[in-house]
Protein backbone atom coordinates (compact mmCIF):
# COMPACT_ATOMS: atom_id res chain seq x y z
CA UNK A 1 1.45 -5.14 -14.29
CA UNK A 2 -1.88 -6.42 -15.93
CA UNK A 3 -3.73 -4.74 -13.28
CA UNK A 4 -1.77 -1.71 -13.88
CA UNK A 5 -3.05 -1.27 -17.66
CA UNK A 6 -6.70 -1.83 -16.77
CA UNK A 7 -6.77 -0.11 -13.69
CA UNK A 8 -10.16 1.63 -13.41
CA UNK A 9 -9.22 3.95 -10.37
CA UNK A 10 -6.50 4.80 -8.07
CA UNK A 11 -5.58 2.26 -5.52
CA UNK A 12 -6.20 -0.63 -7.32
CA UNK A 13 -2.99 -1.69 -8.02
CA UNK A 14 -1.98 -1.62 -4.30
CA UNK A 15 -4.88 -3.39 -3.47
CA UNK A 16 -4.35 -6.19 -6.16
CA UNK A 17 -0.81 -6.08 -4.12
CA UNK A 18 -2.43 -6.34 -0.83
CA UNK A 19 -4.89 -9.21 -1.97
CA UNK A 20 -1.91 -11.10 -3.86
CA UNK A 21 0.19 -11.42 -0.74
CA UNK A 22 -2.38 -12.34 1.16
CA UNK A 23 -3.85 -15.01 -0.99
CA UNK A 24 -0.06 -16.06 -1.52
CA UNK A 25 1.31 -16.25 2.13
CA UNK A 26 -1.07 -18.46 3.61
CA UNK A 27 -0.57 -21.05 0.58
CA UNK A 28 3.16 -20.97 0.81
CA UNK A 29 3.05 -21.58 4.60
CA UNK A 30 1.49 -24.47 4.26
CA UNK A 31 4.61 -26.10 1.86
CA UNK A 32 7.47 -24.46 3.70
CA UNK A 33 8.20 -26.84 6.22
CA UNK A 34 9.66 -25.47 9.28
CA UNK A 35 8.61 -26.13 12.74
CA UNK A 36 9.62 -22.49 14.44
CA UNK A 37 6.71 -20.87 12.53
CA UNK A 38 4.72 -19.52 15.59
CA UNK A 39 1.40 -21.90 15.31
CA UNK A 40 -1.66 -20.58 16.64
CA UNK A 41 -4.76 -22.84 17.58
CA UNK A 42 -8.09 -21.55 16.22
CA UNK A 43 -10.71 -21.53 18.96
CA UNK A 44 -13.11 -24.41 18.94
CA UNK A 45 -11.20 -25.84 16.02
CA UNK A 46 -8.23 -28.01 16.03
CA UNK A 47 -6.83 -26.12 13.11
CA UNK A 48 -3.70 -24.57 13.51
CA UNK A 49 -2.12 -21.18 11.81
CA UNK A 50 1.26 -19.60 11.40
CA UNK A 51 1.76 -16.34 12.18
CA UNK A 52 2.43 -15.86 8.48
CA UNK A 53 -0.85 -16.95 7.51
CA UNK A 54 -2.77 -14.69 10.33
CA UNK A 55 -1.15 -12.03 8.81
CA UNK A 56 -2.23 -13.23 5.33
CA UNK A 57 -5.94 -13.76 6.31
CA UNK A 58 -5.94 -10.40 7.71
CA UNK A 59 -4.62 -8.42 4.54
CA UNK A 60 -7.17 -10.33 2.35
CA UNK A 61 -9.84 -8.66 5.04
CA UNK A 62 -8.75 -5.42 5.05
CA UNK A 63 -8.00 -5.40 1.12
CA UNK A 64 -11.60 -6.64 0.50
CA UNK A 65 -12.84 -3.52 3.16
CA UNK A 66 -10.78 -1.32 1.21
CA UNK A 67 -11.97 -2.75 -2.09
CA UNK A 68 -15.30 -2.04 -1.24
CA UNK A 69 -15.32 1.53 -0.29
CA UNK A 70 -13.10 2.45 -2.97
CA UNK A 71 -15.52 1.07 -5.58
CA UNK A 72 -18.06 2.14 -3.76
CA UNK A 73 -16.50 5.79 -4.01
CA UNK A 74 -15.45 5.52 -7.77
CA UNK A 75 -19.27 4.67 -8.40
CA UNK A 76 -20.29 7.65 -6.78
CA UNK A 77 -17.91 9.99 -9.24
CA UNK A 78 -15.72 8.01 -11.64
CA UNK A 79 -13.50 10.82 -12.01
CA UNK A 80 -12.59 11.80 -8.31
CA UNK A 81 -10.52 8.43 -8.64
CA UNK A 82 -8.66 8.64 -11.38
CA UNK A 83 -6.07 10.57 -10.15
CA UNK A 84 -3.43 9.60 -13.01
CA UNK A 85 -4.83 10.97 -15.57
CA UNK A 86 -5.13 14.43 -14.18
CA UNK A 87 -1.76 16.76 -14.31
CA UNK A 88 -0.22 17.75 -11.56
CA UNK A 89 0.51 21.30 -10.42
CA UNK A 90 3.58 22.76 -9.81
CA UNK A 91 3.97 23.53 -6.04
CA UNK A 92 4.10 27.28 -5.16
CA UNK A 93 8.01 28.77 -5.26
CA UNK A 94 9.33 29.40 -1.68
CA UNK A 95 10.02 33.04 -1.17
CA UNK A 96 13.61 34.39 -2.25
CA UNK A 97 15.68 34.70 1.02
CA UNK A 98 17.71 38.23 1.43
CA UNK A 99 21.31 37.07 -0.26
CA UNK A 100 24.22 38.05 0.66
CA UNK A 101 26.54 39.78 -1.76
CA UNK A 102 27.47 37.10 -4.47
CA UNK A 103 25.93 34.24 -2.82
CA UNK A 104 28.64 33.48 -1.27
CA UNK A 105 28.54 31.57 2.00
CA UNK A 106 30.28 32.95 4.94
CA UNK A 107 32.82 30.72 6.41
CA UNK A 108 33.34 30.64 10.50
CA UNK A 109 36.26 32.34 11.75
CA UNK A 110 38.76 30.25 14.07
């Protein structure tokens, strides 16, 4: 909710979301003890990860990626991504379909 109130462009919230879990999951995994957790060895390590945590390691990645191009983008033109603050417009009314008299459905006959 902070990050809501000082958001400086669209997407950040998600992204502070997105970098949250992904900061969160890996920390939790490591108290929660429960030995059906999926481990993975690391190559050439003898470290060991959850599934959880791979997850977790991989949303901080692509939230930083994200993170960057976005900011990169709102430097470019600040107000392209600040899409809350501009109204939005009502869509375009469907055409009016030929009714029939009354606008009363017609019912099937048995």
């Amino acid at each position: 909710m902070l990050i809501r109130r000082y958001r400086r462009f669209s997407g950040q919230v998600f992204l502070g979301w997105v970098l949250g879990y992904g900061i969160m999951r890996p920390l939790i995994e490591i108290v929660r003890d429960d030995e059906d957790r999926g481990l993975f060895s690391l190559p050439f390590t003898h470290t060991q990860l959850s599934t959880s945590q791979i997850i977790g390691i991989v949303s901080v990645l692509l939230g930083l990626v994200l993170l960057v191009a976005l900011v990169r983008r709102y430097r470019r033109d600040p107000a392209s991504l600040r899409l809350w603050e501009m109204p939005m417009e009502a869509p375009a009314a469907a055409p009016a379909r030929a009714s029939r008299e009354g606008g009363a459905k017609r019912r099937k006959r048995r």
